[in-house]
Protein backbone atom coordinates (compact mmCIF):
# COMPACT_ATOMS: atom_id res chain seq x y z
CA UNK A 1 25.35 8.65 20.48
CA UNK A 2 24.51 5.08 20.27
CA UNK A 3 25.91 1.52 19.51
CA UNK A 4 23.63 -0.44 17.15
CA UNK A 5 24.02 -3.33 14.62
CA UNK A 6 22.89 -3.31 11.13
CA UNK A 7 23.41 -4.64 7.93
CA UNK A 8 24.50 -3.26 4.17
CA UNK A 9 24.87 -4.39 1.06
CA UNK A 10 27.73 -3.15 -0.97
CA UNK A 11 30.30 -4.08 -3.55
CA UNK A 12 34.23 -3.88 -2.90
CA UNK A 13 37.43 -5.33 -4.07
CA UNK A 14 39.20 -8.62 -2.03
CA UNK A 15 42.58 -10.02 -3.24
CA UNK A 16 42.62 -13.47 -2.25
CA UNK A 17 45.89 -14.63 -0.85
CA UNK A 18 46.70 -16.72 -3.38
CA UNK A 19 46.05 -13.37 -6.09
CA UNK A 20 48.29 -10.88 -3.56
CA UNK A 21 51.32 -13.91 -4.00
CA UNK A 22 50.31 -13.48 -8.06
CA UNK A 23 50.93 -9.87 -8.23
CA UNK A 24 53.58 -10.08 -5.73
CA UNK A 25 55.81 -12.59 -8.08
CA UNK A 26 54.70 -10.65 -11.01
CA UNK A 27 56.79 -7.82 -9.95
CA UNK A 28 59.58 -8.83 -8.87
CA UNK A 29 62.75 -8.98 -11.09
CA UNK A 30 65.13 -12.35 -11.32
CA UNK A 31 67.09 -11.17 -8.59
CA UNK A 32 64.56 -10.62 -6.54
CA UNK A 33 62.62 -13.74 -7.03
CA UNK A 34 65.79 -15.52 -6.50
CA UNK A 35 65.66 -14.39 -2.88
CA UNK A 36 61.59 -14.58 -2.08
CA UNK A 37 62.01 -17.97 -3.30
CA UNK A 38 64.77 -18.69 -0.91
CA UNK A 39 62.90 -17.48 1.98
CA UNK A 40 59.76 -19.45 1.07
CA UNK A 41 61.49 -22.64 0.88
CA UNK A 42 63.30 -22.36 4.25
CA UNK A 43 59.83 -21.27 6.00
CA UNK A 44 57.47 -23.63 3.89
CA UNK A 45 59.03 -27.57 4.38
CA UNK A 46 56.15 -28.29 1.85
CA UNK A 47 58.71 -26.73 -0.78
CA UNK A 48 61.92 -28.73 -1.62
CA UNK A 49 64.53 -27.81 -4.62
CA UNK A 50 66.15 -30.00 -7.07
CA UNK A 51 69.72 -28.64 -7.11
CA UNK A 52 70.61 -30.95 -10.47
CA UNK A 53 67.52 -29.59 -12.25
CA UNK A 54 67.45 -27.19 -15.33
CA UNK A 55 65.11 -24.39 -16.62
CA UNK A 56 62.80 -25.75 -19.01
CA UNK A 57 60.32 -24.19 -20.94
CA UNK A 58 56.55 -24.42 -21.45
CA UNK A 59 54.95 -27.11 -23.13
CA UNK A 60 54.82 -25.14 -26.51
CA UNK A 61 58.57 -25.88 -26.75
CA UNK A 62 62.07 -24.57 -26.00
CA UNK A 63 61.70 -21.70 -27.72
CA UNK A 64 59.46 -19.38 -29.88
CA UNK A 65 60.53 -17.43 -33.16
CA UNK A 66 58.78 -14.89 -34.76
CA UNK A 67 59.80 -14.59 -38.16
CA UNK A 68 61.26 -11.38 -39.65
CA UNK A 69 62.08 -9.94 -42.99
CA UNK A 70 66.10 -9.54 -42.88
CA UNK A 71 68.05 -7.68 -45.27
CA UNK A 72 71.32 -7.21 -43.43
CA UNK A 73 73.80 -10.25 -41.72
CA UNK A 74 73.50 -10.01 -38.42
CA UNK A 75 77.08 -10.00 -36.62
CA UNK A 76 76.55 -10.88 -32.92
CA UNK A 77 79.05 -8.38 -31.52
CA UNK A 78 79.97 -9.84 -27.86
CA UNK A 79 81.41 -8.39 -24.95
CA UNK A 80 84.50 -10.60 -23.70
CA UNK A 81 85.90 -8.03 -21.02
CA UNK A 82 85.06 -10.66 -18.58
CA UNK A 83 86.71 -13.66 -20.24
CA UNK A 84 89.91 -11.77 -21.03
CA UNK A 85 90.63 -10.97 -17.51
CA UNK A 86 89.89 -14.70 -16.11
CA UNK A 87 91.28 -16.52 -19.20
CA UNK A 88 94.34 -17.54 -17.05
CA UNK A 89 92.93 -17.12 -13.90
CA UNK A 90 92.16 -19.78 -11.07
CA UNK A 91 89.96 -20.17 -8.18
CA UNK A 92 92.84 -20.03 -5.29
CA UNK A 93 93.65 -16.41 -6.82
CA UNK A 94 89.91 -15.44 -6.14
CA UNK A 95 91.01 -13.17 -2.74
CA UNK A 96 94.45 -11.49 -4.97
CA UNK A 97 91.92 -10.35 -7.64
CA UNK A 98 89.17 -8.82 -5.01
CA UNK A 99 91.49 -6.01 -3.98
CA UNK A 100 91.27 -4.78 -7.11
CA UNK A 101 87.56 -4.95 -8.18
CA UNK A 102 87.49 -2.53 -4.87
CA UNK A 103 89.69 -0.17 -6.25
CA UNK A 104 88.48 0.61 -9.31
CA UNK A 105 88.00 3.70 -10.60
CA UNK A 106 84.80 5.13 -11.74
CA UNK A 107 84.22 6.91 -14.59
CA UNK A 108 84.01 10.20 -13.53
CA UNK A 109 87.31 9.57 -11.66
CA UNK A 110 89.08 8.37 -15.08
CA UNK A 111 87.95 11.82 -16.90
CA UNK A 112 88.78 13.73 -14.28
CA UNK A 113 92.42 12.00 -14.49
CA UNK A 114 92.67 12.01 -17.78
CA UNK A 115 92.06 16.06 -17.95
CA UNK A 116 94.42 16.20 -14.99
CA UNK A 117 97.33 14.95 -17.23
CA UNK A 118 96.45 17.40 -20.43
CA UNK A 119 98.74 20.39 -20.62
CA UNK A 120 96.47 23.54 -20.52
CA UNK A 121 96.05 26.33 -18.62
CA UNK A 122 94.71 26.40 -15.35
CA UNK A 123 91.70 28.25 -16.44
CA UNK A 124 90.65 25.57 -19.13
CA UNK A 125 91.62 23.02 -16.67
CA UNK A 126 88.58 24.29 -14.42
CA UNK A 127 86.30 24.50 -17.17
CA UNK A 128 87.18 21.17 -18.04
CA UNK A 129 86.34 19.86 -14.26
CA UNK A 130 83.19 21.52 -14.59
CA UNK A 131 81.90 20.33 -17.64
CA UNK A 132 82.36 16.66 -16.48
CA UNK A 133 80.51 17.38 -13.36
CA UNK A 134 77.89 18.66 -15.68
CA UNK A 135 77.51 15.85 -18.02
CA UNK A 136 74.42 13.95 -17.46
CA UNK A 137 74.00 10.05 -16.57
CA UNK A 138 74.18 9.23 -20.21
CA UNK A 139 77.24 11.29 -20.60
CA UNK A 140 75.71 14.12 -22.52
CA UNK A 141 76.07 17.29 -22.32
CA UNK A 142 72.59 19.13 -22.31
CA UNK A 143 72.78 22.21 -20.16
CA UNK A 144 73.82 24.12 -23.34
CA UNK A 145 76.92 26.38 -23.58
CA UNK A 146 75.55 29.90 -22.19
CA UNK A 147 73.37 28.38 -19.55
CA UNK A 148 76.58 26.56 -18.51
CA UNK A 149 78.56 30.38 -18.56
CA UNK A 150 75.31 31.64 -15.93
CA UNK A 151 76.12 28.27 -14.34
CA UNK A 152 79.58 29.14 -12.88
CA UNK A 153 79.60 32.69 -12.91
CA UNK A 154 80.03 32.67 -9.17
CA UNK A 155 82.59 30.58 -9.57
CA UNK A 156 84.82 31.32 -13.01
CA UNK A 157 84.62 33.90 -14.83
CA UNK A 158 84.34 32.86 -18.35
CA UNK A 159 82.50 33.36 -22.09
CA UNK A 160 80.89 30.60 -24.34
CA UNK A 161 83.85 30.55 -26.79
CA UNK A 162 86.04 29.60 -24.35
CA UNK A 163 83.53 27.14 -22.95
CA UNK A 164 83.19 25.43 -27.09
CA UNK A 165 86.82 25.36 -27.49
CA UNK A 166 87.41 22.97 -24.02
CA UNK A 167 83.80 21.21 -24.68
CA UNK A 168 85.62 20.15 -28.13
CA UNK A 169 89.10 19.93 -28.06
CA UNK A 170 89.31 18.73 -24.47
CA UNK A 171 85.98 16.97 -23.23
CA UNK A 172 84.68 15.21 -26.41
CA UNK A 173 88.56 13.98 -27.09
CA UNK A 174 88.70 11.60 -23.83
CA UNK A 175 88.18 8.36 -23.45
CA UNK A 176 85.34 6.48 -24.16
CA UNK A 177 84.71 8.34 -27.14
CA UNK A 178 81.10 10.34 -27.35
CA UNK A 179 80.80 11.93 -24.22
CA UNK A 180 80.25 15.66 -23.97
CA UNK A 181 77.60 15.41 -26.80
CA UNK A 182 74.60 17.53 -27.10
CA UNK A 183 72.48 14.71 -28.59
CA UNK A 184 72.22 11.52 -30.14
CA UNK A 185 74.06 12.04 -33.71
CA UNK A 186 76.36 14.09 -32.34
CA UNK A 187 77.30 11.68 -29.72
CA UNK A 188 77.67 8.48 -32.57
CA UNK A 189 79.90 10.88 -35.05
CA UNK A 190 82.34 11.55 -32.23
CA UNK A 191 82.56 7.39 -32.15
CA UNK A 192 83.64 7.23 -35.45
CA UNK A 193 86.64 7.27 -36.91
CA UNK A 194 87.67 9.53 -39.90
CA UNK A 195 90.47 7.28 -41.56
CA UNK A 196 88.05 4.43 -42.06
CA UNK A 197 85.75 4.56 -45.11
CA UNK A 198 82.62 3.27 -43.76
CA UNK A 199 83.01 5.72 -41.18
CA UNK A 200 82.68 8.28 -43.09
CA UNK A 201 79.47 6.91 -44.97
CA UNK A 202 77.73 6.25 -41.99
CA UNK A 203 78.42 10.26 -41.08
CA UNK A 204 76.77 10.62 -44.30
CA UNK A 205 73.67 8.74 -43.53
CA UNK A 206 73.50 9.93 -39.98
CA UNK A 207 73.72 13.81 -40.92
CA UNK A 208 71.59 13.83 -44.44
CA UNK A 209 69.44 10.54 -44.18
CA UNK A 210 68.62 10.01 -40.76
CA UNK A 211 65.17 10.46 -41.48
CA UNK A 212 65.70 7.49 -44.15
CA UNK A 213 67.58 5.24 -42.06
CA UNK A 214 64.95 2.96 -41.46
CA UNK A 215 63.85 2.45 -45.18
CA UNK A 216 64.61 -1.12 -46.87
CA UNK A 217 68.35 -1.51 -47.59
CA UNK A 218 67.82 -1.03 -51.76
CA UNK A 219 65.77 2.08 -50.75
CA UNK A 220 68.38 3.86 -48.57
CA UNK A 221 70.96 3.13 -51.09
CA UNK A 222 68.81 4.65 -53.74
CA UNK A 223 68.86 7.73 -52.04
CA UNK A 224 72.10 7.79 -50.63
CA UNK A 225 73.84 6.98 -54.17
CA UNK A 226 75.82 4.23 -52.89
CA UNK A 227 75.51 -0.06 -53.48
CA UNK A 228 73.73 -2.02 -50.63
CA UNK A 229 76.52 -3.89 -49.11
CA UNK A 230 77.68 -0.36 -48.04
CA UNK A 231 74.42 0.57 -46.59
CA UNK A 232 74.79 -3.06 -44.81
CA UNK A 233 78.13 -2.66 -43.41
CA UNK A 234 77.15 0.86 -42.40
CA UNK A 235 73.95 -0.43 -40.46
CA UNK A 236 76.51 -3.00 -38.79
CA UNK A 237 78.61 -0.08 -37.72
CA UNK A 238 76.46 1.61 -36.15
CA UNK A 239 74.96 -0.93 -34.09
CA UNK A 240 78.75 -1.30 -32.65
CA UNK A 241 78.51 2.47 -31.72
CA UNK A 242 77.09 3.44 -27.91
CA UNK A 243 74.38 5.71 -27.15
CA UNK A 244 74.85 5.89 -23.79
CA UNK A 245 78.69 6.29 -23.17
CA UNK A 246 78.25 7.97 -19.85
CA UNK A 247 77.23 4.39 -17.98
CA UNK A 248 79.47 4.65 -14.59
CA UNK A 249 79.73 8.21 -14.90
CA UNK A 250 78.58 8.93 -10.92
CA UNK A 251 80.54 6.16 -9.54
CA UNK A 252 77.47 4.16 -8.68
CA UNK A 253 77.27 0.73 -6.56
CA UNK A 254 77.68 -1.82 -9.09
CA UNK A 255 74.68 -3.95 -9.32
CA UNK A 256 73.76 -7.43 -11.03
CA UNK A 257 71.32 -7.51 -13.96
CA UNK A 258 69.85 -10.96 -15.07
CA UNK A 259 67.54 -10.77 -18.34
CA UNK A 260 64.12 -12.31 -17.78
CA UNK A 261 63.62 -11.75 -21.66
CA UNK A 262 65.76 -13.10 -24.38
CA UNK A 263 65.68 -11.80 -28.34
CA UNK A 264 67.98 -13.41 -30.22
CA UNK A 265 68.53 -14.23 -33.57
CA UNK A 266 68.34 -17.88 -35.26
CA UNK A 267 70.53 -19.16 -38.18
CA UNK A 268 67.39 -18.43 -40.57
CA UNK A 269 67.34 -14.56 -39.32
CA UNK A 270 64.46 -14.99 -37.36
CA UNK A 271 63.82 -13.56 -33.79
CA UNK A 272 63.36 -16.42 -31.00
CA UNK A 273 61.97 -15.05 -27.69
CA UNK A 274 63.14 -16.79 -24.55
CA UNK A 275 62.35 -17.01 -20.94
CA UNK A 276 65.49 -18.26 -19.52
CA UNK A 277 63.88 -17.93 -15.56
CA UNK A 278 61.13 -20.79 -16.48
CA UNK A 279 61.21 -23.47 -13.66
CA UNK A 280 63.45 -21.65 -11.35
CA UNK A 281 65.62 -24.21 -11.30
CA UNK A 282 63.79 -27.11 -9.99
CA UNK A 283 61.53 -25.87 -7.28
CA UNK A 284 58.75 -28.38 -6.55
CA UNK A 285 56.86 -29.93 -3.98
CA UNK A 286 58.68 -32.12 -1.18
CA UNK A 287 58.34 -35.74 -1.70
CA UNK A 288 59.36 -36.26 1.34
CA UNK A 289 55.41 -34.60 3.48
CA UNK A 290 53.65 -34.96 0.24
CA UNK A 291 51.88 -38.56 1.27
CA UNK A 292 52.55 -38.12 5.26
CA UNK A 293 49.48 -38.63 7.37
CA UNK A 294 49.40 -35.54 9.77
CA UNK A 295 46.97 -35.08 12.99
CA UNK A 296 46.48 -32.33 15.33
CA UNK A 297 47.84 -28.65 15.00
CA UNK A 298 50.63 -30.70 12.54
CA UNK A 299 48.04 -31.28 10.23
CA UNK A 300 46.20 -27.96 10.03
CA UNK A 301 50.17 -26.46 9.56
CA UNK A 302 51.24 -28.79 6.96
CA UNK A 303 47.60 -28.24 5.18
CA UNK A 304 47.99 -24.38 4.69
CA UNK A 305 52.04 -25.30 3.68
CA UNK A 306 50.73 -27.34 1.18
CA UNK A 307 48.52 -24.88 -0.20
CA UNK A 308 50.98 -22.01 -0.14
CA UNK A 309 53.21 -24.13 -1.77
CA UNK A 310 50.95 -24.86 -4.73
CA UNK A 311 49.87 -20.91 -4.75
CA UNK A 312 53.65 -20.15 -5.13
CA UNK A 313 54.06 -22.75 -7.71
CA UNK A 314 51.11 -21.83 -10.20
CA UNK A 315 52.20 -17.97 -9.41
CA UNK A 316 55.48 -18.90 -11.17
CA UNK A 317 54.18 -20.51 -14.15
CA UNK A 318 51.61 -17.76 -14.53
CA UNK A 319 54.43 -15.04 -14.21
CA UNK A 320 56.63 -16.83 -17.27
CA UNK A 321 53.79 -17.59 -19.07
CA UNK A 322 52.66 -13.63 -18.96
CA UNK A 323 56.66 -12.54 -19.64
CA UNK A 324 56.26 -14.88 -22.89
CA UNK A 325 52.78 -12.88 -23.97
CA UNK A 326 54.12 -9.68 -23.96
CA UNK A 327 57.70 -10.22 -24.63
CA UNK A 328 56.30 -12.28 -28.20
CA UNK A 329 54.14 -8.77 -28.24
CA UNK A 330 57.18 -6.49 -28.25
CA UNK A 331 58.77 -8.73 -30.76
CA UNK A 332 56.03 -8.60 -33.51
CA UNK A 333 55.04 -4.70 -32.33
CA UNK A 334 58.80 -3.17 -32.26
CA UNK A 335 60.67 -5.45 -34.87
CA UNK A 336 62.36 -1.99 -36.23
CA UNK A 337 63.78 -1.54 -32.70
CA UNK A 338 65.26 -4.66 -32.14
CA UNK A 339 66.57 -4.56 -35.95
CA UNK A 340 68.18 -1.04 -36.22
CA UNK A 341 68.18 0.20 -32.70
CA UNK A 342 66.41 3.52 -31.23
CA UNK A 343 66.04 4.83 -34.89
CA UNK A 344 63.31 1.95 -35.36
CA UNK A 345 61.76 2.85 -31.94
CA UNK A 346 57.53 3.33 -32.77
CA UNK A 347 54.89 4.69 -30.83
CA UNK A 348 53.67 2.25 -28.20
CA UNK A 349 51.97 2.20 -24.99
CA UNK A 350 51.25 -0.18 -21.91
CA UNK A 351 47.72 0.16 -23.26
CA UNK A 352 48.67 -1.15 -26.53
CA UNK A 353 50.49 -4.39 -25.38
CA UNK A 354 47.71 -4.79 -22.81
CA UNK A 355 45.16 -4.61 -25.44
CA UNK A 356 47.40 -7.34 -27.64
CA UNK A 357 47.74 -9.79 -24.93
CA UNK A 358 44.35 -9.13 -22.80
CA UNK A 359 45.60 -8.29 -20.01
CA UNK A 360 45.13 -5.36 -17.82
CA UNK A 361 47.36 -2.39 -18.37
CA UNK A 362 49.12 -2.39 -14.25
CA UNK A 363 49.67 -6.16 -14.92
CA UNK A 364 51.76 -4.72 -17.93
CA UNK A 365 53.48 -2.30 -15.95
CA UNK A 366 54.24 -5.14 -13.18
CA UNK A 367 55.97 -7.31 -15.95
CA UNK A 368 57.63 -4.32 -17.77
CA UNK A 369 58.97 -2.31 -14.29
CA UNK A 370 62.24 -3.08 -13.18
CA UNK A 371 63.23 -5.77 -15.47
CA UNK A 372 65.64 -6.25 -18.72
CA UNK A 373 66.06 -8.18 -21.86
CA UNK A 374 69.06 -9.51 -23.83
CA UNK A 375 68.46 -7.89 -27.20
CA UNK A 376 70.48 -8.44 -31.18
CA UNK A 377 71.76 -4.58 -29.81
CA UNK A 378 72.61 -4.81 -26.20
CA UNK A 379 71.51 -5.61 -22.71
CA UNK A 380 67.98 -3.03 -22.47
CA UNK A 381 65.57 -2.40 -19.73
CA UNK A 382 61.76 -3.24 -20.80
CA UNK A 383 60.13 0.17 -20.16
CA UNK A 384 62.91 1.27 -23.38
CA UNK A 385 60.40 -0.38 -25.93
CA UNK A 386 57.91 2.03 -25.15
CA UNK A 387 57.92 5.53 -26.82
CA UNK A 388 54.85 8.07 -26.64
CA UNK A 389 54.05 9.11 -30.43
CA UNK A 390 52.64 12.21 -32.47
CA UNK A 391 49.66 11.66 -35.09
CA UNK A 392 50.16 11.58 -38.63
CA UNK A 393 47.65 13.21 -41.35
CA UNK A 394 47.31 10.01 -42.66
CA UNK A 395 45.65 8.27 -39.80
CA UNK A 396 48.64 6.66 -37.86
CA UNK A 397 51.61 7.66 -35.65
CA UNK A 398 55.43 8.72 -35.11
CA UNK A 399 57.87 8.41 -32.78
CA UNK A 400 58.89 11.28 -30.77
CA UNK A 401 62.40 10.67 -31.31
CA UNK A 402 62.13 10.53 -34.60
CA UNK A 403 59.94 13.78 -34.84
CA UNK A 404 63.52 15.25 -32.81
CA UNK A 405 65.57 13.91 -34.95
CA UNK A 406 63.42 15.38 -37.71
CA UNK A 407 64.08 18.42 -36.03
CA UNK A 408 67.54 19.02 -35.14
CA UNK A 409 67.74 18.14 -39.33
CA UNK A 410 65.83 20.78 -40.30
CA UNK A 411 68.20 23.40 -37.78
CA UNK A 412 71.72 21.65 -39.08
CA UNK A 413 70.59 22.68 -42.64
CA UNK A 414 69.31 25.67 -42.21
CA UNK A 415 71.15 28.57 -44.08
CA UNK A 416 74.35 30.28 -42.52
CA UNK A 417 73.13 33.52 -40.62
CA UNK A 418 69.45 32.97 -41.51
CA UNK A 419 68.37 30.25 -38.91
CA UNK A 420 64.48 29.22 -39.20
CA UNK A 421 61.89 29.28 -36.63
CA UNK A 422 60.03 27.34 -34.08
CA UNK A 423 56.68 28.27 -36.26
CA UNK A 424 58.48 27.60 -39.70
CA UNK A 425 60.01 23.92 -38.23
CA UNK A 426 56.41 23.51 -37.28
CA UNK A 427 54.90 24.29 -40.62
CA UNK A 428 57.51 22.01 -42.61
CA UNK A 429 56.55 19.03 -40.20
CA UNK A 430 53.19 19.42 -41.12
CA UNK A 431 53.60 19.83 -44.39
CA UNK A 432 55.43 16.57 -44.23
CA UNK A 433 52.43 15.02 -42.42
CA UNK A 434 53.10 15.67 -39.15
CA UNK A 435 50.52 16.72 -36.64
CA UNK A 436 52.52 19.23 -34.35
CA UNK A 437 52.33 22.51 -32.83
CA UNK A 438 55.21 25.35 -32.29
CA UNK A 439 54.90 24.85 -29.03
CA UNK A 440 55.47 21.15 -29.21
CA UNK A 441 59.04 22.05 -31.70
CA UNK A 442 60.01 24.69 -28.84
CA UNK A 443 60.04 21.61 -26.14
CA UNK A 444 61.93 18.97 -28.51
CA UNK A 445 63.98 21.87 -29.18
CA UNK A 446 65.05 22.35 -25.66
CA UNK A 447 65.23 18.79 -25.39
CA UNK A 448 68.28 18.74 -27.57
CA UNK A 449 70.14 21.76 -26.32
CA UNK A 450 69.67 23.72 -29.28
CA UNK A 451 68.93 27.39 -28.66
CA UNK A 452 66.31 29.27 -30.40
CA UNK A 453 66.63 31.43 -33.55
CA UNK A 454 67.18 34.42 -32.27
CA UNK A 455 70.23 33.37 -30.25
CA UNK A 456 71.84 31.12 -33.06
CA UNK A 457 71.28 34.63 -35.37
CA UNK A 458 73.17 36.31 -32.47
CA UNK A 459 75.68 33.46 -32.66
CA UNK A 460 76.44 33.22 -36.67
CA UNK A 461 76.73 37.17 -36.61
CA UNK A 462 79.56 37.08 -33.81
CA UNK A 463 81.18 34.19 -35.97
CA UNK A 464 81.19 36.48 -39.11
């Protein structure tokens, strides 16, 4: 064993400092930012902020609007829950109305309550706890009857008809309206309301055209046999209906949410992306050092300040100028989505957008992780606008949750007593075009609680 010196030549990645600030900015959300940038400017005197200053935008202008084919109105439906309760409110009552943002109840609380106060018998009112425990974040119900009866065996001792009848009559009746679904349609036709006759053609379009939906207004009205203003007032409705009803269900920690992307549509029915973060509200260089002669160890500190200081400022401007790329990318690549909601979701990965924009596919998943944007349907994190996809015989692709939609079609129609196959749903999808294996249907299947043939033959011959 020895101790020598000698030299190599190799190759191997560096990040500079001013690169590692880069990525670090890149990643963080608002709120987040908010407080690095807090921290920098009490350590770094080189940084100063202008408390009277506004975001502005980049040079190219306030705003930037992709336009879009529109063939419905747009209503902008708003949430006001906030202005209601502080319409007559003051500031000296600020310390009256905490006590009672502590106490509220979440939602699993309220449905619990609520199936406290229903007269039943004591044996539905367990089942009833149960299946609210067993709803999922969304507030669906996807465990699936019989695996819910193995479930609580140990516990109750019950049967899957007994299970249905509570699921129906007692979970999917509370309040807010959709919860206990198995999927997606089922979940929007327990939102609507019978008595109302727009309801009931958008349960029409939802259980025979969903495959159609996103087909020009004339076109869908065409098939339907109905005049386009009803297809547009049913499109409206249905934005106004929530996918996700179970939001609060665990009692979580409330947290903030600030968009760093904005969609939103113009008088002209175009889409204008916004980046309402850009400037950070007036950070900028202190006037105050920026000319000061320094000597000694004072100048050497003030020098790397200075620097840091400029690093931090071009890593902001580089991190709205990337949100801009890809948000105008989403815009243009999921137009559908932002238009008609999930049902206009298409296939797209970070690898597309990274390809689009030319940048690097983590730099994607940086800007896209943890963040939101303020959409035409609803507050919506960024990684939502991505969906994997299936090929098509004809050369392009589909969205998965379309192809599951597609599937859960085919099993609602399928005969009384005579329920089709994972191979034959197969077979019919790629008949249609569809490149997809039985495996693949089993999965999707599973996905939306339904159970296979053989059980829902079982199930139609008990009924009979």
């Amino acid at each position: 064993m020895q101790t020598k010196l000698a030299h190599k030549l190799g190759q191997r990645l560096a990040l500079t400092p001013q690169l590692t600030q880069s990525l670090k900015v890149l990643a963080m959300n608002s709120m987040e930012l908010d407080a690095y940038l807090e921290e920098s400017i009490e350590s770094n005197p080189m940084l100063d902020i202008d408390f009277n200053a506004t975001p502005t935008t980049d040079a190219a202008g306030e705003e930037r609007a992709l336009e879009i084919s529109e063939q419905d109105q747009w209503r902008e439906q708003g949430d006001n829950r906030w202005e209601t309760m502080y319409a007559s409110a003051s500031r000296d009552d600020y310390n009256e109305r905490e006590p009672l943002w502590q106490q509220e109840q979440s939602l699993s609380e309220s449905l619990h309550e609520q199936v406290d106060r229903q007269p039943m018998s004591e044996a539905e009112h367990r089942i009833a706890h149960m299946l609210i425990d067993s709803l999922d974040d969304d507030g669906y119900f996807r465990l699936g009857t019989d695996a819910f009866v193995r479930e609580v065996a140990d516990e109750i001792t019950t049967d899957a008809e007994a299970v249905d009848n509570v699921l129906h009559n007692v979970i999917q009746q509370l309040d807010p309206s959709g919860l206990g679904a198995r999927d997606l349609t089922e979940c929007l036709l327990l939102q609507l309301d019978g008595s109302q006759e727009i309801d009931i053609w958008v349960k029409r379009l939802l259980l025979h055209y969903s495959d159609k939906l996103l087909l020009p207004d004339d076109e869908l009205a065409a098939a339907a046999d109905c005049d386009v203003e009803t297809v547009q007032l049913a499109r409206s409705r249905m934005r106004r209906l929530d996918p996700f009803p179970g939001h609060g269900l665990r009692g979580e920690e409330n947290y903030y949410i600030r968009p760093e992307i904005v969609f939103r549509r113009n008088s002209n029915n175009d889409i204008e992306v916004d980046i309402p973060g850009t400037g950070w509200r007036g950070i900028r260089l202190n006037e105050q050092w920026k000319e000061h002669e320094w000597k000694g160890k004072d100048k050497e500190f003030m020098s790397q300040a200075m620097k840091e200081a400029k690093w931090l400022l071009h890593a902001l401007d580089q991190r709205s100028e990337t949100l801009m790329k890809v948000a105008l990318c989403l815009a243009e690549r999921q137009r559908a989505f932002l238009e008609y909601g999930i049902l206009g979701l298409k296939p797209l990965t970070l690898q597309d957008v990274a390809e689009d924009v030319g940048l690097h596919e983590s730099t994607i998943s940086r800007v896209t992780n943890s963040k939101y944007a303020e959409t035409p349907i609803g507050l919506i994190e960024l990684r939502r606008f991505f969906s994997a996809g299936l090929p098509t015989r004809g050369g392009g692709t589909i969205s998965v949750y379309r192809v599951q939609q597609r599937v859960k079609a085919l099993i609602d129609s399928e005969p009384a007593g005579r329920p089709i196959s994972d191979q034959a749903i197969a077979d019919r999808l790629q008949a249609e075009g569809i490149e997809i294996a039985r495996r693949t249907v089993a999965k999707y299947r599973e996905q939306l609680g339904l159970p296979p043939s053989s059980q829902r033959r079982r199930t139609a011959r008990s009924r009979q």
